[in-house]
Protein backbone atom coordinates (compact mmCIF):
# COMPACT_ATOMS: atom_id res chain seq x y z
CA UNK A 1 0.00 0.00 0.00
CA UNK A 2 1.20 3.58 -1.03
CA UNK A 3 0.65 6.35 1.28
CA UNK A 4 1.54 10.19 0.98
CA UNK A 5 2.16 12.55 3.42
CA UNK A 6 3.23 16.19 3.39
CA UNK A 7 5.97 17.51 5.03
CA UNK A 8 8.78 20.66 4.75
CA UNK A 9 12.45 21.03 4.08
CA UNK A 10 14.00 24.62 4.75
CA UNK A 11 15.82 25.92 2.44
CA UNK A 12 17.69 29.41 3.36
CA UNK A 13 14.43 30.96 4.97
CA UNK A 14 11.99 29.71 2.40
CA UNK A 15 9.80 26.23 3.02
CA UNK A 16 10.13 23.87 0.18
CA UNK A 17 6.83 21.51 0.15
CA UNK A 18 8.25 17.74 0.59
CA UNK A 19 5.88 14.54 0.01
CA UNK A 20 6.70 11.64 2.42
CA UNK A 21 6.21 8.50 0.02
CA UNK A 22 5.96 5.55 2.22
CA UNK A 23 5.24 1.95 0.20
CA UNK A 24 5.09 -1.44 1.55
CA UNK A 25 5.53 -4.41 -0.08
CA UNK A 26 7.12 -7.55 -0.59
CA UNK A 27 10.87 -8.31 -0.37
CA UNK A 28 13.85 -8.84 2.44
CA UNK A 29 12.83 -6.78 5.30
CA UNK A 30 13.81 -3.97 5.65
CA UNK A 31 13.72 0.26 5.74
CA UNK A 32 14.60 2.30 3.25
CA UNK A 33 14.65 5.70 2.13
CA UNK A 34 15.79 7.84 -1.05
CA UNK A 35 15.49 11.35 -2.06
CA UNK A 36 18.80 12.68 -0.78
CA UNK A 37 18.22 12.48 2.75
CA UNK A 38 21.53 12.88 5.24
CA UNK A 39 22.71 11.32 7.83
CA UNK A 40 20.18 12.65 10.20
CA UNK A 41 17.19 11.52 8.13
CA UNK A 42 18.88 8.28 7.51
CA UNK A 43 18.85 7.64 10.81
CA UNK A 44 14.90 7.98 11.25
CA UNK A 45 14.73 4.91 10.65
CA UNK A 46 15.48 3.44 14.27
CA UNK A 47 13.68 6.48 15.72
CA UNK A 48 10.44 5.57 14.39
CA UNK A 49 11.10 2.11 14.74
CA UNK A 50 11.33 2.78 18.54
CA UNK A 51 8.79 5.14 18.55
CA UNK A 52 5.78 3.30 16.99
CA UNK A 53 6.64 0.09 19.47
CA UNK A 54 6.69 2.40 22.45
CA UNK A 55 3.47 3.99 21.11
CA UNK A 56 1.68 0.78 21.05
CA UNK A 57 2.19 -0.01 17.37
CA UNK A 58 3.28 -2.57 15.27
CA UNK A 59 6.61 -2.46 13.23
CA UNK A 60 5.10 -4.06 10.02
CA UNK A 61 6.88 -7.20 8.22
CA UNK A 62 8.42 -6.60 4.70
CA UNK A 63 9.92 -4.15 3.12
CA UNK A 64 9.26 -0.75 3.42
CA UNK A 65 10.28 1.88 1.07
CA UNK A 66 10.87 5.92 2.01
CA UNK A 67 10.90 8.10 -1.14
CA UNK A 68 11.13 12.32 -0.11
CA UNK A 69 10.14 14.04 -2.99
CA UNK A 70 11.35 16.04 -4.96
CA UNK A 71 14.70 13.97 -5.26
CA UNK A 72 16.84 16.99 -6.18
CA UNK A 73 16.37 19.20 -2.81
CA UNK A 74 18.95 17.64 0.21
CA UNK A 75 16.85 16.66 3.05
CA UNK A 76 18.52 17.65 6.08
CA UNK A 77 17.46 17.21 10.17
CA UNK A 78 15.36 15.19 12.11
CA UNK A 79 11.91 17.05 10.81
CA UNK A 80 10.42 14.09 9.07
CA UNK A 81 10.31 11.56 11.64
CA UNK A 82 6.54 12.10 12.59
CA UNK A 83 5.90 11.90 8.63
CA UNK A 84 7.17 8.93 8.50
CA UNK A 85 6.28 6.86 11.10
CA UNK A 86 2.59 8.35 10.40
CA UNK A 87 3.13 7.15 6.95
CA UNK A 88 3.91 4.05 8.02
CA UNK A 89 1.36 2.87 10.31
CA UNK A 90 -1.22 4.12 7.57
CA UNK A 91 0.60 2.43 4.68
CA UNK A 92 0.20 -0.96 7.30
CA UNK A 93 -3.19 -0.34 7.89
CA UNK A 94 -3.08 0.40 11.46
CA UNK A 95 -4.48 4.14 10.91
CA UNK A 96 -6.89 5.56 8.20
CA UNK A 97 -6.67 8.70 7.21
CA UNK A 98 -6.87 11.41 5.02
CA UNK A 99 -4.06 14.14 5.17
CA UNK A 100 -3.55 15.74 2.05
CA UNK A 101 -4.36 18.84 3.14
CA UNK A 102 -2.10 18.66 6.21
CA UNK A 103 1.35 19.50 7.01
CA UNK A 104 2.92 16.88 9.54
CA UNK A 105 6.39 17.97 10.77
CA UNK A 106 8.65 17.14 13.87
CA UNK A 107 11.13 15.00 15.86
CA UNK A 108 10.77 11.68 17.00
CA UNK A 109 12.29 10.28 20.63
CA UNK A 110 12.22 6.60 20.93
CA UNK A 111 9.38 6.49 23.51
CA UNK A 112 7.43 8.61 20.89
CA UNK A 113 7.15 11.73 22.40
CA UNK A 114 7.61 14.79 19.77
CA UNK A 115 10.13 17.17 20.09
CA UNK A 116 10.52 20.61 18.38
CA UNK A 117 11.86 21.39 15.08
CA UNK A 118 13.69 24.57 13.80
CA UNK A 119 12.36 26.65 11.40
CA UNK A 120 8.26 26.44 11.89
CA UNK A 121 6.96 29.57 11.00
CA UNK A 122 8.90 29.24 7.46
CA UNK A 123 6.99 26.19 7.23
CA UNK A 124 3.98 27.64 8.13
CA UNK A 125 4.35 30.24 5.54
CA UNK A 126 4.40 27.43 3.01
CA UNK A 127 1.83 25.49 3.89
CA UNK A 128 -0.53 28.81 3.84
CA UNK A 129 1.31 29.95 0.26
CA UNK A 130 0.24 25.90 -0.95
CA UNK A 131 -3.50 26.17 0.54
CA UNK A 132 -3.22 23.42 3.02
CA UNK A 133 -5.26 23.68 5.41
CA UNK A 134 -4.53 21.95 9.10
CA UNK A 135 -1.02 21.49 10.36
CA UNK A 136 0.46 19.03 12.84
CA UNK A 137 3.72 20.51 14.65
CA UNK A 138 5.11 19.82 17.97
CA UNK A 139 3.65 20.52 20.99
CA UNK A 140 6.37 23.21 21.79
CA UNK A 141 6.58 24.79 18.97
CA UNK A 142 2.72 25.60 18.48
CA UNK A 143 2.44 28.82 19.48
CA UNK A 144 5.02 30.06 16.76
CA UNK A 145 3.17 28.09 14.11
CA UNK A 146 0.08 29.94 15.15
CA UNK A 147 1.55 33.18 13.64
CA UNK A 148 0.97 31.83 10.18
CA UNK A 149 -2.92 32.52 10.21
CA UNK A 150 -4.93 30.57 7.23
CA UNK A 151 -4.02 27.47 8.74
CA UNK A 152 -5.14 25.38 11.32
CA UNK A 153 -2.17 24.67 14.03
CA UNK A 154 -2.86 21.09 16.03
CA UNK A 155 0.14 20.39 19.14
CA UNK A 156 0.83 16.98 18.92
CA UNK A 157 2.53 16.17 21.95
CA UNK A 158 3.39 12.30 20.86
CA UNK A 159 3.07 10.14 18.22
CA UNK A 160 0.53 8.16 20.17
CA UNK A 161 -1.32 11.40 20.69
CA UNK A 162 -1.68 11.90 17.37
CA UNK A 163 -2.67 8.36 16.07
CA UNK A 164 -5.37 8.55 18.54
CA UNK A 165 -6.84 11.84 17.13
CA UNK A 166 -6.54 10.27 13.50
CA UNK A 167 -8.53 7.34 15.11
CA UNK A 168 -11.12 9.87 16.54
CA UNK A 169 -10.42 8.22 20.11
CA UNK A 170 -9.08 11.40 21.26
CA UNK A 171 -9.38 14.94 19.76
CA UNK A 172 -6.60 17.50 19.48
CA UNK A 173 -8.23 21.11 19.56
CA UNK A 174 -6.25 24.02 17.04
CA UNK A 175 -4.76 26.97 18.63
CA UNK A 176 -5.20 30.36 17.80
CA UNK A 177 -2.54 32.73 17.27
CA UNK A 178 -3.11 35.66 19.80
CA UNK A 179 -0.70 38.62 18.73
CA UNK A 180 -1.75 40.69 21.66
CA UNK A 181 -0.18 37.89 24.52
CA UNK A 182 3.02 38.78 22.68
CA UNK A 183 3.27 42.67 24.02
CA UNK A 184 6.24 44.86 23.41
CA UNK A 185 8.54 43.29 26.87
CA UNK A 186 10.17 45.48 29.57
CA UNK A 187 13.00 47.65 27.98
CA UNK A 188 16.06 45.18 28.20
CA UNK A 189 18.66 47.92 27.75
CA UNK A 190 21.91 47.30 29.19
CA UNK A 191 22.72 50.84 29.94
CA UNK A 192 20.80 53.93 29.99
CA UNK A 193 22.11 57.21 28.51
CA UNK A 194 21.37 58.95 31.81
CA UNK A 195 23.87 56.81 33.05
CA UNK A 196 26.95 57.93 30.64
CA UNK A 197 28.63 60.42 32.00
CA UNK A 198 30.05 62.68 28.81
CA UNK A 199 30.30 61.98 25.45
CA UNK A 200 27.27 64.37 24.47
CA UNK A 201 28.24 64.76 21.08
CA UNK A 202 28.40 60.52 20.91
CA UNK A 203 25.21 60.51 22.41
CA UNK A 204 23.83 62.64 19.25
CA UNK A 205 25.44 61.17 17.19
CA UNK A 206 24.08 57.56 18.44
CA UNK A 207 20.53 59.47 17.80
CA UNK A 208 21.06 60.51 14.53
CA UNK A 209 22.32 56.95 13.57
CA UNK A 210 18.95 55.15 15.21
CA UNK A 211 16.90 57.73 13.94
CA UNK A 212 17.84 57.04 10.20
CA UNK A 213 19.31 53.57 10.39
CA UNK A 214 23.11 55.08 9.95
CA UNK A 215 26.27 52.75 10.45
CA UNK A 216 28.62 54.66 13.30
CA UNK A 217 32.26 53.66 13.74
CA UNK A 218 33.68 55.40 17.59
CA UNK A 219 37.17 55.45 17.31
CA UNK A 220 39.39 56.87 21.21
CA UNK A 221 41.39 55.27 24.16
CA UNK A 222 40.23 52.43 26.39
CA UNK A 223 38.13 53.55 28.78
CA UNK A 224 36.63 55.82 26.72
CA UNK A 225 33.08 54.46 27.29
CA UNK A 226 32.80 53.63 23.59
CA UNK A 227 31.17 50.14 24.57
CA UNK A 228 29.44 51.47 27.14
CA UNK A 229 27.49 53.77 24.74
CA UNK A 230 27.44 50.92 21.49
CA UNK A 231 25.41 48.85 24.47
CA UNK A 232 23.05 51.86 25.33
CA UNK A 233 21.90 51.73 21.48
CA UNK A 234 18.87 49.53 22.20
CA UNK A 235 17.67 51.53 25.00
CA UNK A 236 16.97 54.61 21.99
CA UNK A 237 15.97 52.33 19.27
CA UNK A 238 12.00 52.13 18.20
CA UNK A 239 10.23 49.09 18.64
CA UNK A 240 9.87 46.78 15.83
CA UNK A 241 6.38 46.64 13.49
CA UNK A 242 4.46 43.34 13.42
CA UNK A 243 6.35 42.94 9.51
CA UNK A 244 9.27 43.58 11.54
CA UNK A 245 9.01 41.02 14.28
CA UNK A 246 8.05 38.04 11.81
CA UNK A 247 11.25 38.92 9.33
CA UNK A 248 13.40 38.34 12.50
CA UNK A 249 11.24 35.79 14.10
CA UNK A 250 11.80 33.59 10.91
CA UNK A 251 15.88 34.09 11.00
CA UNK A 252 15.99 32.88 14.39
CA UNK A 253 13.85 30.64 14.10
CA UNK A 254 15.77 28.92 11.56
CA UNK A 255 19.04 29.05 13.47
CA UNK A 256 17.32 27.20 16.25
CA UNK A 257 17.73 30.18 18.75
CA UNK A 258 14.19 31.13 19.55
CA UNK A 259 12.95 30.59 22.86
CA UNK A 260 9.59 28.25 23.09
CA UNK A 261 8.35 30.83 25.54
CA UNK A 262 9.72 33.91 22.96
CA UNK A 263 7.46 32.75 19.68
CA UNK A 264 7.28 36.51 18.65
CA UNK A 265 11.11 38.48 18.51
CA UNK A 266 9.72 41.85 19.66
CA UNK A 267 12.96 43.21 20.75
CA UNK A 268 15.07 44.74 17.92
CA UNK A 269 18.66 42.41 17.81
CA UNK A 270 21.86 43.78 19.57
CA UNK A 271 24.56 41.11 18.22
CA UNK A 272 28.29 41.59 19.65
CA UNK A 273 30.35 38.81 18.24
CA UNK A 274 33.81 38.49 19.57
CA UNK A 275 36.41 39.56 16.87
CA UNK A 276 37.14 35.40 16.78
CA UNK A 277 34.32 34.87 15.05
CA UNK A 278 35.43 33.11 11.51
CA UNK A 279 33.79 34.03 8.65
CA UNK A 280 31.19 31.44 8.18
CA UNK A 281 29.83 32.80 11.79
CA UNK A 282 29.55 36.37 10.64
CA UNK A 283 28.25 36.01 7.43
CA UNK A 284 26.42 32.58 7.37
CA UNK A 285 27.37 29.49 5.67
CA UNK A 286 28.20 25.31 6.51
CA UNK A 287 27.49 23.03 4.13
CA UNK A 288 23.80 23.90 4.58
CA UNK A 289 23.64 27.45 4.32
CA UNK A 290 22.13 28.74 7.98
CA UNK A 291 21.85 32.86 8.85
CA UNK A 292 25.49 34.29 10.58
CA UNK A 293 25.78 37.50 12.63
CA UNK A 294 25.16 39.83 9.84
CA UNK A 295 21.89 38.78 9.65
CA UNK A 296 20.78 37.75 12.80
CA UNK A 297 21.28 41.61 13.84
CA UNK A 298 18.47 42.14 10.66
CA UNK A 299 16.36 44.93 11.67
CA UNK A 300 18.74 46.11 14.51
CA UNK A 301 22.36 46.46 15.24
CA UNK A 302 25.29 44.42 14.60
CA UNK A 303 28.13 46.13 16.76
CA UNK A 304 32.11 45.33 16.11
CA UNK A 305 34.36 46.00 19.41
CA UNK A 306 38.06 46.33 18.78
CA UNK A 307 36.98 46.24 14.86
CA UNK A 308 40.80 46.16 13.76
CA UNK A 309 41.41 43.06 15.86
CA UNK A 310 38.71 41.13 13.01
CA UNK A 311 40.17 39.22 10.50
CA UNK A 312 40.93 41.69 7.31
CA UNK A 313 39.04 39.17 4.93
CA UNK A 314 35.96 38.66 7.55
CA UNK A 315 35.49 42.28 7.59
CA UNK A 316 35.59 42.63 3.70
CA UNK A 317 32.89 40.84 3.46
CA UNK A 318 30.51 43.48 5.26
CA UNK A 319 31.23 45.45 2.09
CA UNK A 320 27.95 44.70 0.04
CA UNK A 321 25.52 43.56 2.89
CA UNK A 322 26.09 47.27 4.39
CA UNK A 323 25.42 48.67 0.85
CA UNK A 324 22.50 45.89 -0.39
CA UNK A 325 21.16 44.89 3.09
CA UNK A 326 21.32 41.17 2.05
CA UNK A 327 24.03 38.28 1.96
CA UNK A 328 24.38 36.28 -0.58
CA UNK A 329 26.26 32.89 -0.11
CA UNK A 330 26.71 30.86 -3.32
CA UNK A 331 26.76 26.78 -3.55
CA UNK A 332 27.51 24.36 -6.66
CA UNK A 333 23.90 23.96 -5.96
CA UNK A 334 22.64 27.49 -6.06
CA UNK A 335 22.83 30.69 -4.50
CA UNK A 336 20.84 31.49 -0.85
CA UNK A 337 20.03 35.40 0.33
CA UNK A 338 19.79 35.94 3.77
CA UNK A 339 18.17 39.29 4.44
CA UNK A 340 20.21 41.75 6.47
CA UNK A 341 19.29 45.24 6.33
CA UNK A 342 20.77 46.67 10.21
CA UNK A 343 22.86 49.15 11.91
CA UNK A 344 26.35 48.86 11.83
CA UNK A 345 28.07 50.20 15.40
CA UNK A 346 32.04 49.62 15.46
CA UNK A 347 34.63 50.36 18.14
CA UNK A 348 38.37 51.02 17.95
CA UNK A 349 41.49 52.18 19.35
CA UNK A 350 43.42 54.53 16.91
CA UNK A 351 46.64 52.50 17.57
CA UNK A 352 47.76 49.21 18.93
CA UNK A 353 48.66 50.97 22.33
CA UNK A 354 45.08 53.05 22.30
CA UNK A 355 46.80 56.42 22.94
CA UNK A 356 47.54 58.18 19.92
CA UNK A 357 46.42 61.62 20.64
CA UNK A 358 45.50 61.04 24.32
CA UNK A 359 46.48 64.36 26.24
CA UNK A 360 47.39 62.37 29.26
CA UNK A 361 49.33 59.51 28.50
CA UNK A 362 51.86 58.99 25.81
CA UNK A 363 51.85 56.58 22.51
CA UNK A 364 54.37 53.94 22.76
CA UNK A 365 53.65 53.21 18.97
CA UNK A 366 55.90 54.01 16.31
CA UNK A 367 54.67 56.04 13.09
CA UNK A 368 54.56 52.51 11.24
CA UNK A 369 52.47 50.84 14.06
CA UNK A 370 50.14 52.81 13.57
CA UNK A 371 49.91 53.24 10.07
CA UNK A 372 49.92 49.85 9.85
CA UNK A 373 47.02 49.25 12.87
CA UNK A 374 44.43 52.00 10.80
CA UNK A 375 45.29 50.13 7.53
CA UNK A 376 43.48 46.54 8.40
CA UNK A 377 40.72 48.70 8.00
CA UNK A 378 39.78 49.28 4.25
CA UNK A 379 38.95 52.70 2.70
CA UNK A 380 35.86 50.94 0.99
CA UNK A 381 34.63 49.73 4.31
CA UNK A 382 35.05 53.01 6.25
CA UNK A 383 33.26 54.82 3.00
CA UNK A 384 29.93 52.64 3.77
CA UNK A 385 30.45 54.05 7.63
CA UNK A 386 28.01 57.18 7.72
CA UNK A 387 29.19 58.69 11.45
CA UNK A 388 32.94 58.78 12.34
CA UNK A 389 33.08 60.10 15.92
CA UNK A 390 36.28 60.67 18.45
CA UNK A 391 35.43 59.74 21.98
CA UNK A 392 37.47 61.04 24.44
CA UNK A 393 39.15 60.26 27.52
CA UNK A 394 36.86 61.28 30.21
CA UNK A 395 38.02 64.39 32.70
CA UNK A 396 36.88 63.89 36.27
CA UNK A 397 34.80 66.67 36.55
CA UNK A 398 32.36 64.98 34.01
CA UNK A 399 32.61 61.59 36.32
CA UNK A 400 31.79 63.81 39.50
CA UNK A 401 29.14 65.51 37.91
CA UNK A 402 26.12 64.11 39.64
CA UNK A 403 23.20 65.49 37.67
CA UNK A 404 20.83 63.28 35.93
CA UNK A 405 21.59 63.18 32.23
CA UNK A 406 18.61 62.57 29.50
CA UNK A 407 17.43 59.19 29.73
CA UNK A 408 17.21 57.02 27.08
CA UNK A 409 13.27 57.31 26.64
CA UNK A 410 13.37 61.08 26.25
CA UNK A 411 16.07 60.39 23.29
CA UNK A 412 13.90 57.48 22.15
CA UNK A 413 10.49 59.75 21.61
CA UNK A 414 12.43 61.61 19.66
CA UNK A 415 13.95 58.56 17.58
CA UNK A 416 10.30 56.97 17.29
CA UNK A 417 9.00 61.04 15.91
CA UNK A 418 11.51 60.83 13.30
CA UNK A 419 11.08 57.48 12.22
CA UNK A 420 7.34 58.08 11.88
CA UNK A 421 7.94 60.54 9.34
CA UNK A 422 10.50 58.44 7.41
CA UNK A 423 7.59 55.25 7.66
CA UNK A 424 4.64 57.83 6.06
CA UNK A 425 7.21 58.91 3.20
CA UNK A 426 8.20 55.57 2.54
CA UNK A 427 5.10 54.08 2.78
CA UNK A 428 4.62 50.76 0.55
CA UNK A 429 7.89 51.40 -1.60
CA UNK A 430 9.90 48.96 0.35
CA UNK A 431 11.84 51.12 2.23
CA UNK A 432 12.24 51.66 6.24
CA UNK A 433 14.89 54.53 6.80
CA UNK A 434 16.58 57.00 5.75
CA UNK A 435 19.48 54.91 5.13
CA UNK A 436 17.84 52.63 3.05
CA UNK A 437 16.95 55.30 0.12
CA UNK A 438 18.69 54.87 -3.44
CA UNK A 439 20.24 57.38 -5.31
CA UNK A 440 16.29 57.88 -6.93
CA UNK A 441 15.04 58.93 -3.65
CA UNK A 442 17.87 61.16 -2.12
CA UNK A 443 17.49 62.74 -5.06
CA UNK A 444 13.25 63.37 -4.68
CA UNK A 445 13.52 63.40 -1.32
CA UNK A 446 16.69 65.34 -0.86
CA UNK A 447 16.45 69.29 -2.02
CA UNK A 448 18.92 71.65 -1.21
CA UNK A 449 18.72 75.48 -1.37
CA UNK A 450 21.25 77.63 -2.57
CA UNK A 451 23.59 77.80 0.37
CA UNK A 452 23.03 74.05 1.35
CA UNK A 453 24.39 73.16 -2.29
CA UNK A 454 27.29 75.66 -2.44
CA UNK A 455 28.40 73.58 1.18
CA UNK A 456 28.01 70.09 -0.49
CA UNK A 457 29.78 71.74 -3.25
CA UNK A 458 32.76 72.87 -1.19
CA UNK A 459 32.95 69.57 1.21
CA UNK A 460 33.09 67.74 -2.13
CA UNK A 461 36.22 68.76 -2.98
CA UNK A 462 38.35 70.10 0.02
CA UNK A 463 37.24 66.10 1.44
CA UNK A 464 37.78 64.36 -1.93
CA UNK A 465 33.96 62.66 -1.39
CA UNK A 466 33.39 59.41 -3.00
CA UNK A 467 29.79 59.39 -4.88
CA UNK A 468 28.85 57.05 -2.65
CA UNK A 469 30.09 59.43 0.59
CA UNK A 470 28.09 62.12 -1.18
CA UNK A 471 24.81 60.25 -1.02
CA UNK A 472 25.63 59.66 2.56
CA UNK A 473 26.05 62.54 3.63
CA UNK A 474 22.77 63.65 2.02
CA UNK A 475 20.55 60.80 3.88
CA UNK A 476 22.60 61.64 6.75
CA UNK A 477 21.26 65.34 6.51
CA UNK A 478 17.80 64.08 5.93
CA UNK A 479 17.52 62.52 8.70
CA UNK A 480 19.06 65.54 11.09
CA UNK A 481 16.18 67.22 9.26
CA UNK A 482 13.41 64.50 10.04
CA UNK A 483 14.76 65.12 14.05
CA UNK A 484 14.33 68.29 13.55
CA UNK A 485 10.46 67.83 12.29
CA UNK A 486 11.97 69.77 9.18
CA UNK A 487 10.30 69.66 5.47
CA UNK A 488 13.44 70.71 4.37
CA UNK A 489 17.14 69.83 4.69
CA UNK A 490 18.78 73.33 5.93
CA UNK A 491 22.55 74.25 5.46
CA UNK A 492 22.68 73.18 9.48
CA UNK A 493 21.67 69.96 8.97
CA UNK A 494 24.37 70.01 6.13
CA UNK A 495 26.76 71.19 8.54
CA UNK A 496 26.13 68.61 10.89
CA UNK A 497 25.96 65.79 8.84
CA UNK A 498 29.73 66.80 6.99
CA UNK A 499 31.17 66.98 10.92
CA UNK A 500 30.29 63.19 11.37
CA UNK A 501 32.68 62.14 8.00
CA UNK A 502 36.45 61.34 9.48
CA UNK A 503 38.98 63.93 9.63
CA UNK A 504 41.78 62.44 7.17
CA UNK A 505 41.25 62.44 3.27
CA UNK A 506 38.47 60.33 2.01
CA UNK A 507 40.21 57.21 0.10
């Protein structure tokens, strides 16, 4: 008897619809599956084996043939055990039923309990895009399934569970997905900017780059506070629309790093790999492509201490996710994007010592040292950098200073005001900030009066701007204007935005 069943692979992000083909016949007994299935889904096989005994079934006699269709996609993880051992106890006749409209996914242990499986909601999404109609997911894993809505989620706790529902001895009731239970949580900010003594001018300059979505590179001695601040950034940032939440819900989900009591990611990411990290971890990668830092900071901020200290070929390779907001990682097989459109925040030392032009203590680094220390950063890199700010050392009148700074939520209002008016211009074109507009819409968006252009004009050439430094600079000015609650992009908000590009010659 020939049974079908539907299940998911994930490729990238995206579901891919898989049929579970299980045939019985006659033959030397035995298990068997095709369809390029790894070692993982090979060994199913005993799983379900284990499973349906423990669950009060009955391995059947014969041979049993496994086909996951289509052949040509790699079938990877244990997400088609619960196909297949439902596949076989209705190919053996020891459960009718009718699932082609279902989706059946999860883990198997050998007492027949389900476990949870990475990457629901992108198989939710499929099953809704393929009009089936009921899905069957782990217990666990059933309130992020019910985000998908068009489909009808059923927790299956264990395979025995299950079979009985299919019997109609028990019933499993579907869940609904309830948006509101998953609330904006208490601010999780590490620091607040009340708490940073100094540094105003890094403090605005951390506001501009939330407000618009601008990369920021702080470059001054230890001690500085330059971490201190980078880790205040999520204390200022807005909080993320529902659009938002499910684009990053879906990456983590797929790396196997949400929580079964986080289904929703309402928080916007703070990522702070260690300059160790190789490149596969940054930018994504294995022999099945899964999300890296880059994009696990999607939709919030990936932030780079000691940035020289990162391998010079790791770092390259921020080069054209900064510019497209996407990483692209190519196989013999094909080529996977991984969205990953955030907010780059960098620290460094401007020498090996971290003194050079500290008014206290003295460099112990030769001309060459640091030449060659600024130089594992490339001039391409620092060009996609919008801010370039000097933090310096701290005097102790500024540490003894015991009135109350502005706290983060007074800075965030004003973040959240300006990022209202860039959501209402960019309204259904694709775009989220300021830093995401082309060369089309700085240019519509964008308009300079007389003296704002002749200051461009000048900073264009005593700088040596790149084209692409000139465009940033203009978004960079729009978005001084959009704090400002500005129509238009004054020869101030010019000014301002020209003081953020580094002091030396642009390369």
């Amino acid at each position: 008897m020939l049974t079908k069943v539907n299940s998911c692979a994930v490729v990238g992000l995206d579901g891919v619809l898989i049929e579970v083909e299980v045939d019985r016949g006659e033959g030397q007994p035995g298990v068997v599956i095709v369809g390029l299935p790894d070692t993982a889904v090979q060994e199913s096989r005993e799983r379900v084996r284990s499973a349906i005994r423990n669950s009060g079934g009955k391995v059947p006699h014969g041979r049993i043939t496994i086909n996951l269709a289509p052949a040509d996609i790699r079938k990877a993880g244990p997400t088609y055990d619960l196909p297949i051992a439902i596949g076989v106890l209705i190919a053996s006749g020891q459960v009718l039923a009718d699932l082609h409209d279902a989706l059946v996914v999860g883990e198997l242990s050998l007492d027949g309990d389900v476990r949870h499986t990475p990457g629901i909601i992108s198989m939710m999404s499929m099953a809704a895009e393929q009009g089936l109609r009921r899905a069957f997911v782990p217990a666990e894993d059933v309130r992020e399934a019910a985000l998908i809505h068009g489909v009808d989620v059923y927790p299956v706790s264990s395979l025995a569970a299950f079979v009985d529902h299919l019997r109609g001895d028990m019933s499993i009731s579907p869940v609904d997905g309830d948006f509101a239970a998953y609330a904006m949580p208490e601010d999780t900010a590490l620091t607040d900017f009340a708490d940073i003594k100094g540094q105003e001018h890094v403090k605005r300059g951390l506001e501009v780059a939330a407000a618009g979505g601008h990369n920021l590179l702080m470059s001054g001695p230890p001690g500085s506070g330059k971490t201190l601040l980078a880790r205040s950034m999520p204390g200022i940032l807005p909080p993320m629309s529902l659009e938002e939440s499910l684009e990053v819900t879906r990456i983590y989900s797929v790396r196997g790093m949400l929580p079964p009591e986080t289904p929703l990611v309402r928080q916007r990411p703070f990522r702070a790999p260690h300059h160790t990290t190789s490149h596969a971890g940054l930018v994504g990668g294995g022999t099945h492509p899964r999300p890296g830092e880059i994009s696990l900071a999607h939709r919030g901020v990936l932030f780079l201490d000691e940035l020289p200290e990162f391998n010079l070929q790791t770092l390259e390779v921020l080069r054209q996710p900064l510019e497209d907001h996407k990483v692209t990682i190519a196989r013999a097989s094909g080529s996977i994007q991984f969205p990953a459109n955030l907010s780059l925040i960098a620290a460094m030392n401007p020498c090996p010592c971290g003194f050079y032009g500290d008014p206290v203590r003295e460099c112990r680094c030769s001309p060459l040292q640091i030449a060659r220390y600024q130089k594992r950063i490339s001039g391409p890199l620092l060009d996609r950098i919008d801010i370039h700010l000097e933090v310096p050392r701290i005097e102790y009148e500024q540490l003894a200073d015991r009135r109350p700074g502005e706290k983060s939520a007074e800075v965030r209002s004003r973040v959240e005001a300006a990022r209202a008016i860039q959501e209402k211009r960019y309204h259904g074109t694709g775009r989220y900030t300021n830093a995401d507009m082309g060369p089309r819409e700085v240019q519509r968006y964008v308009q300079l009066d007389t003296q704002g252009e002749q200051l461009i004009r000048m900073a264009v050439r005593q700088l040596n701007l790149s084209a692409r430094a000139y465009h940033r600079v203009l978004k960079l000015s729009r978005t001084i204007a959009d704090l400002a609650a500005s129509d238009a992009v004054l020869p101030g908000h010019v000014a301002e935005a020209l003081q953020y590009r580094p002091k030396q010659t642009e390369t």
